[in-house]
C-alpha atoms as a PDB file:
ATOM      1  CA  UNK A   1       6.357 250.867  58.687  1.00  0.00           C
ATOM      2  CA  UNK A   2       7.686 250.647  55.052  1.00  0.00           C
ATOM      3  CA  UNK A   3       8.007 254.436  53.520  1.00  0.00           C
ATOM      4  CA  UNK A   4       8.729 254.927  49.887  1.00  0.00           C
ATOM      5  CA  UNK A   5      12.562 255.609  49.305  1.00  0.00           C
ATOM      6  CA  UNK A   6      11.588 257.360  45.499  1.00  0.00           C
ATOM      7  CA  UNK A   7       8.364 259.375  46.502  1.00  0.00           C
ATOM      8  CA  UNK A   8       8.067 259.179  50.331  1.00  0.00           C
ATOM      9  CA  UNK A   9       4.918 257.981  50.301  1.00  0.00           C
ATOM     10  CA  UNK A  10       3.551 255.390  53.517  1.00  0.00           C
ATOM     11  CA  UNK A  11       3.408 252.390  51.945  1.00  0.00           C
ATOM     12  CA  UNK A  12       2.363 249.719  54.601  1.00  0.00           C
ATOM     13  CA  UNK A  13       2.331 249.527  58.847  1.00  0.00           C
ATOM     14  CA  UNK A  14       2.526 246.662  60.409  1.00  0.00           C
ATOM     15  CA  UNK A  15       1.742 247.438  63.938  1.00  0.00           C
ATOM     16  CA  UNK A  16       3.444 245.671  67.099  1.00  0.00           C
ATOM     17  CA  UNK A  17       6.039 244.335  64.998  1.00  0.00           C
ATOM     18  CA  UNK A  18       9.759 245.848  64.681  1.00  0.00           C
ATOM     19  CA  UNK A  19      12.798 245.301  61.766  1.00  0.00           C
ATOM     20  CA  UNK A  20      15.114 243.156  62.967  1.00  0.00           C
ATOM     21  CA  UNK A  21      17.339 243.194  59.916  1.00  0.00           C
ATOM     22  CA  UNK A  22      17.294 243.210  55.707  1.00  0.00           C
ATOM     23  CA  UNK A  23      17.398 239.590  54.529  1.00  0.00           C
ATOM     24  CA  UNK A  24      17.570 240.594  50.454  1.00  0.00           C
ATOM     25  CA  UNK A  25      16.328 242.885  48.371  1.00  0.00           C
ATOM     26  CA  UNK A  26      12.939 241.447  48.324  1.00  0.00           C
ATOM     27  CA  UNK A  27      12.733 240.071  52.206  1.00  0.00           C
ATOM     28  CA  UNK A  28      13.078 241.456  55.711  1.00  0.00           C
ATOM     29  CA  UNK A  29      12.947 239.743  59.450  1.00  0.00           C
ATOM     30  CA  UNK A  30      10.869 240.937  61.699  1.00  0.00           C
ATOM     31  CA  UNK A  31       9.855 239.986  65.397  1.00  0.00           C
ATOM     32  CA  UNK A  32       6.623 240.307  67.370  1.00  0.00           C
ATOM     33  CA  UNK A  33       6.872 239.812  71.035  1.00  0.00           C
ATOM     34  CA  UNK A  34       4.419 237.092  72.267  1.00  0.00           C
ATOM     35  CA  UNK A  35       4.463 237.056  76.277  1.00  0.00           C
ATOM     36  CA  UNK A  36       8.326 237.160  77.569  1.00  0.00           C
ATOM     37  CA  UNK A  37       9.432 235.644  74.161  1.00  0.00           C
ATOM     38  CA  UNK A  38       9.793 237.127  70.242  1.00  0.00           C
ATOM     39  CA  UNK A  39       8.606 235.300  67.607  1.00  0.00           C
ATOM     40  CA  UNK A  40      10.490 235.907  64.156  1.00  0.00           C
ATOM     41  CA  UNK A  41       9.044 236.188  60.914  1.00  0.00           C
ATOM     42  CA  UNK A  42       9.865 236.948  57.277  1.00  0.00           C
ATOM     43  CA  UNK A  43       8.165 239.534  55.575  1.00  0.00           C
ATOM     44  CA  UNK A  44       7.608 240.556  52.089  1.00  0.00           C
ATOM     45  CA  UNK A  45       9.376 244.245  51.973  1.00  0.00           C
ATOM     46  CA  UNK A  46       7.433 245.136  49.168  1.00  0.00           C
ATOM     47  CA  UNK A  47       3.895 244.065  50.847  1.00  0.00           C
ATOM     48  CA  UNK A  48       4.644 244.044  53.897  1.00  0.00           C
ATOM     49  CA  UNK A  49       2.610 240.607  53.646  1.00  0.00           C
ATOM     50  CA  UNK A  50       4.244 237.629  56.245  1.00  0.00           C
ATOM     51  CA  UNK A  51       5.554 234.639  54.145  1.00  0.00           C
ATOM     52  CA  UNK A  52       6.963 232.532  56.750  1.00  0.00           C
ATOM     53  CA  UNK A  53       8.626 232.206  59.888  1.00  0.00           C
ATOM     54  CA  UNK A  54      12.230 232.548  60.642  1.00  0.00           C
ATOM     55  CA  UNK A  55      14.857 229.685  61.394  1.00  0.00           C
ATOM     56  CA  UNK A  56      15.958 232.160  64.034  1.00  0.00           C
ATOM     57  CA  UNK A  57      12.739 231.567  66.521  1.00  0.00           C
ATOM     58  CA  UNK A  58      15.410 230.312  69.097  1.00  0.00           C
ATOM     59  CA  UNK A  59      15.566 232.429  72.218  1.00  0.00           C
ATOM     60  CA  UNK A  60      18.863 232.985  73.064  1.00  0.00           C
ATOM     61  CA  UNK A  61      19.662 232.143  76.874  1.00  0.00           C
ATOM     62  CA  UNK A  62      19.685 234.074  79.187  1.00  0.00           C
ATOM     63  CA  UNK A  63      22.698 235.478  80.585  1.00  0.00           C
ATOM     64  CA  UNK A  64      22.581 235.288  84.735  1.00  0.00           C
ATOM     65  CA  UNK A  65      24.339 239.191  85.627  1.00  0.00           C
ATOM     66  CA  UNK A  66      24.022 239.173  88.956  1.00  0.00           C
ATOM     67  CA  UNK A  67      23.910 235.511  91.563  1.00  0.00           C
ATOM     68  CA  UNK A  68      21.708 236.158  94.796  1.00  0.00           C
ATOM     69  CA  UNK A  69      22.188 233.631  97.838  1.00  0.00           C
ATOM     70  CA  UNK A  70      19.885 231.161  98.861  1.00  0.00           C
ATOM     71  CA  UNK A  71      18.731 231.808 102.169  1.00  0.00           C
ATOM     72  CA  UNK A  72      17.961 229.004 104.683  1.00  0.00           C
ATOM     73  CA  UNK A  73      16.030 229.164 108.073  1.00  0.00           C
ATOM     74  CA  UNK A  74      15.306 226.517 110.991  1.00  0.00           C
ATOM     75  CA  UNK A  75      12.481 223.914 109.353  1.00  0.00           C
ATOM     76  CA  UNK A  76      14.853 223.254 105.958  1.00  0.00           C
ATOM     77  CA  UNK A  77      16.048 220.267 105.613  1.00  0.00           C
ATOM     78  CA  UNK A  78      19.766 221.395 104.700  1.00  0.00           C
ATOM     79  CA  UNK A  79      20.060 224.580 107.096  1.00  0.00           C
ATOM     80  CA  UNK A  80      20.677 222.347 110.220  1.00  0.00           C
ATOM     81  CA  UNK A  81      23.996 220.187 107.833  1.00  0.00           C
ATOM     82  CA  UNK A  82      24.853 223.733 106.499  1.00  0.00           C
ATOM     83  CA  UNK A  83      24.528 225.350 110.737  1.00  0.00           C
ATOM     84  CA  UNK A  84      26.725 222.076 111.751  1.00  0.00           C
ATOM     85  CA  UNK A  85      28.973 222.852 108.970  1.00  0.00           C
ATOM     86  CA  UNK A  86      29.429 226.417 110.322  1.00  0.00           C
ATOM     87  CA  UNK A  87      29.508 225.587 114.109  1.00  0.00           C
ATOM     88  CA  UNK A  88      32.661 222.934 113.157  1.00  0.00           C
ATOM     89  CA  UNK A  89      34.333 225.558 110.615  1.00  0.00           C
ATOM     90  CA  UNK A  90      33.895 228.654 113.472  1.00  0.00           C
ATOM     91  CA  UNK A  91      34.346 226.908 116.639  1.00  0.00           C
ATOM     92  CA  UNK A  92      31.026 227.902 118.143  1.00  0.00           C
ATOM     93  CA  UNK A  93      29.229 229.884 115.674  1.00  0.00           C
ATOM     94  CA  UNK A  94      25.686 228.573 116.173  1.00  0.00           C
ATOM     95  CA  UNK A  95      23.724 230.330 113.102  1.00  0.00           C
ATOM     96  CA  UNK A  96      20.202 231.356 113.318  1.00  0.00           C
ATOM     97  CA  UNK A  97      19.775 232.053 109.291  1.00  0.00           C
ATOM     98  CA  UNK A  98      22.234 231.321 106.538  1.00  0.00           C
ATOM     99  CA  UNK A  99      22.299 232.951 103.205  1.00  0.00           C
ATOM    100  CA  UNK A 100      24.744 230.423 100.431  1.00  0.00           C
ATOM    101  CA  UNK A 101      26.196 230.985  97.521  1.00  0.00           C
ATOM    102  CA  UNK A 102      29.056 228.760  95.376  1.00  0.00           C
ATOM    103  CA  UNK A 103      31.054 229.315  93.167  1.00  0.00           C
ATOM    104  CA  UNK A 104      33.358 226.271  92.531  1.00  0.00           C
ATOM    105  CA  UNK A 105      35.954 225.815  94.419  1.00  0.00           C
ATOM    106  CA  UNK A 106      34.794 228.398  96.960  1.00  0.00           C
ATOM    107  CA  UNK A 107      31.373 228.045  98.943  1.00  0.00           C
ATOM    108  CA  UNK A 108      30.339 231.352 101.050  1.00  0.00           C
ATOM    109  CA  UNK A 109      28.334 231.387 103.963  1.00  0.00           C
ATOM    110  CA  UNK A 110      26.627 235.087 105.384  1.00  0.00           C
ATOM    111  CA  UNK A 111      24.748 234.208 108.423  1.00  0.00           C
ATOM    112  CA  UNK A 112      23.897 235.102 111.601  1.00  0.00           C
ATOM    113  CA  UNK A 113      24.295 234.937 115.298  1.00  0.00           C
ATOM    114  CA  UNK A 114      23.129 236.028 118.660  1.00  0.00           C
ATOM    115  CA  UNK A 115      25.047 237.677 120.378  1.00  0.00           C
ATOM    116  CA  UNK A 116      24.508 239.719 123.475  1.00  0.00           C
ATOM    117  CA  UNK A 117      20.734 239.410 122.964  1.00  0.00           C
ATOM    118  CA  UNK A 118      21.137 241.242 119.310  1.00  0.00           C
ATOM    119  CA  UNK A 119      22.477 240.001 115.725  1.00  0.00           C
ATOM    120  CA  UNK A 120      25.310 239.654 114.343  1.00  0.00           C
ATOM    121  CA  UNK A 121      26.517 238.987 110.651  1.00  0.00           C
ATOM    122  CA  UNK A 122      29.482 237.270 109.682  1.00  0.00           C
ATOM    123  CA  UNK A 123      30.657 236.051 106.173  1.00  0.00           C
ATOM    124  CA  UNK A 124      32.921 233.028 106.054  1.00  0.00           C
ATOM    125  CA  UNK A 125      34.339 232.089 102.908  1.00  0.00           C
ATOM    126  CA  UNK A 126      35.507 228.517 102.398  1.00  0.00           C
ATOM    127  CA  UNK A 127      38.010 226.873  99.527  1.00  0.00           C
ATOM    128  CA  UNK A 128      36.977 223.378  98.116  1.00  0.00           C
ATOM    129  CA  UNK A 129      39.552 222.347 100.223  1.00  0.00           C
ATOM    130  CA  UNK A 130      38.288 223.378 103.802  1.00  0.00           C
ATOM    131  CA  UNK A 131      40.452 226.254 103.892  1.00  0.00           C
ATOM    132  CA  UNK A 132      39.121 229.218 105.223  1.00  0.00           C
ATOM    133  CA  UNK A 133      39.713 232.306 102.384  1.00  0.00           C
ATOM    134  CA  UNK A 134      37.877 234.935 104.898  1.00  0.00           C
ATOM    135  CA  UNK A 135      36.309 234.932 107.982  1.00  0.00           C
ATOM    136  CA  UNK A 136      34.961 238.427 108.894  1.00  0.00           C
ATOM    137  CA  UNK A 137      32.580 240.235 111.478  1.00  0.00           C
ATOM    138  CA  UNK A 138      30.092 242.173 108.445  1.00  0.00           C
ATOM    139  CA  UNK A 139      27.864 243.961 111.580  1.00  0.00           C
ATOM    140  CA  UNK A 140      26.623 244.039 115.112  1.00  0.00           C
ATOM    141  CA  UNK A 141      24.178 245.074 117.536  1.00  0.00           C
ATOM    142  CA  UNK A 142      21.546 244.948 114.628  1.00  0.00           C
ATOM    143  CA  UNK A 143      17.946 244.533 115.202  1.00  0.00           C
ATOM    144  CA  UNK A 144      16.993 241.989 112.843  1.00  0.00           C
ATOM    145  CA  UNK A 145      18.434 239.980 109.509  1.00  0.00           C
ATOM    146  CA  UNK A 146      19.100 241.768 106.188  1.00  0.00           C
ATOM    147  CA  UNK A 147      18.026 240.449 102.536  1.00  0.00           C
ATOM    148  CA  UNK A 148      19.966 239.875  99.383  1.00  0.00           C
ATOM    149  CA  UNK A 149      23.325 240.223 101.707  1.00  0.00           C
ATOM    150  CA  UNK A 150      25.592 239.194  99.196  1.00  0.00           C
ATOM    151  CA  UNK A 151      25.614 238.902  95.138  1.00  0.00           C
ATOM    152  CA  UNK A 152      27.806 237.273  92.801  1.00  0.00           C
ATOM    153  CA  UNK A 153      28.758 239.112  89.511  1.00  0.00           C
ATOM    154  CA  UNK A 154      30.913 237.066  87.381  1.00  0.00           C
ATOM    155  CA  UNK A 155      33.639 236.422  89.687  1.00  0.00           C
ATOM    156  CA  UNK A 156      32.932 239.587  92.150  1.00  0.00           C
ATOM    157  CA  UNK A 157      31.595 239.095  95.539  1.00  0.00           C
ATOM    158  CA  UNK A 158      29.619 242.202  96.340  1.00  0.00           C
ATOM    159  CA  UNK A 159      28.631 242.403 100.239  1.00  0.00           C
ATOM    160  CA  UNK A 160      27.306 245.130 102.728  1.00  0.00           C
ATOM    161  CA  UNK A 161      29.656 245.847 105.721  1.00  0.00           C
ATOM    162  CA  UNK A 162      28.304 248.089 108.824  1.00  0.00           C
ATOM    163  CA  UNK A 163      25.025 248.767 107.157  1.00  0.00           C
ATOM    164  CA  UNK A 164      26.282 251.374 105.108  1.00  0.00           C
ATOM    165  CA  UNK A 165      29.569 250.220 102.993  1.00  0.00           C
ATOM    166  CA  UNK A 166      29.926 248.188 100.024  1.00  0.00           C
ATOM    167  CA  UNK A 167      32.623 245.865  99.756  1.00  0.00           C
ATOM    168  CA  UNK A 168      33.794 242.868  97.164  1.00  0.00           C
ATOM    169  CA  UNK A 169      36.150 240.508  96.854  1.00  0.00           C
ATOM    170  CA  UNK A 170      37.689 238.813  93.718  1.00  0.00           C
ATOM    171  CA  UNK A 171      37.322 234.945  93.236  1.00  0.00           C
ATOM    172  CA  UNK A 172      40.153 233.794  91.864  1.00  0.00           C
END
């Protein structure tokens, strides 16, 4: 909407369209959203009458906040190399779902066991180098397997412990 600065007077409205900043005294970018993108023109301040399009139509990427794990189940390919991979690293850990995430060096594993006819979570945390970082019990005794059981912000490893307490860990 361009209002008069001398008399107040509406002067144009250019509807579903917002400023995005003064270009000169005779020219102004604006933006349109079109589906999940923006598309950037240049208008004519006076007219409010579009003259072209911006050189600033690139989307900028997206930033990735938050890194869920990829979950893997009997019948994919890699669960049963990632399961072997856990059995050998645990001594005897034979998982029945596997949630992954990496972040280079470290690769973490939450998964799951039976034990005692219920589940069990545990998170093992490996360096590039086969060392084990961590290696903890997360719950027991639980009915069933949770979702989204561990995120990734930046270099923050945010888990649930007993059902009902947040924890994280620092990457280095």
């Amino acid at each position: 909407m361009m209002v008069s600065a001398e008399q107040g007077d509406l002067q144009w409205v250019m509807p579903n369209y917002l400023l995005v900043k003064t270009l000169n005294n005779s020219q102004i970018e604006i933006a349109t959203r079109v589906g999940d993108l923006f598309k950037y023109s240049i208008s004519e301040s006076e007219t409010g009458i579009i003259s072209g399009t911006s050189e600033d139509n690139k989307q900028p990427d997206p930033q990735i906040i938050l890194k869920e794990a990829v979950r893997y189940k009997e019948g994919n390919i890699y669960f049963e190399k990632l399961a072997s991979f856990i059995f050998e690293s645990t001594k005897g850990h034979q998982p029945v779902c596997i949630d992954y995430l990496e972040k280079r060096p470290f690769m973490m594993f939450s998964y799951y066991i039976y034990e005692q006819e219920k589940m069990t979570e545990h998170l093992l945390i490996v360096s590039g180098k086969m060392e084990h970082i961590l290696h903890e019990k997360l719950s027991d005794r639980r009915e069933g397997i949770g979702q989204s059981t561990m995120l990734l912000k930046g270099s923050t490893l945010v888990y649930l412990k007993n059902n009902n307490e947040f924890s994280s860990l620092t990457l280095p």
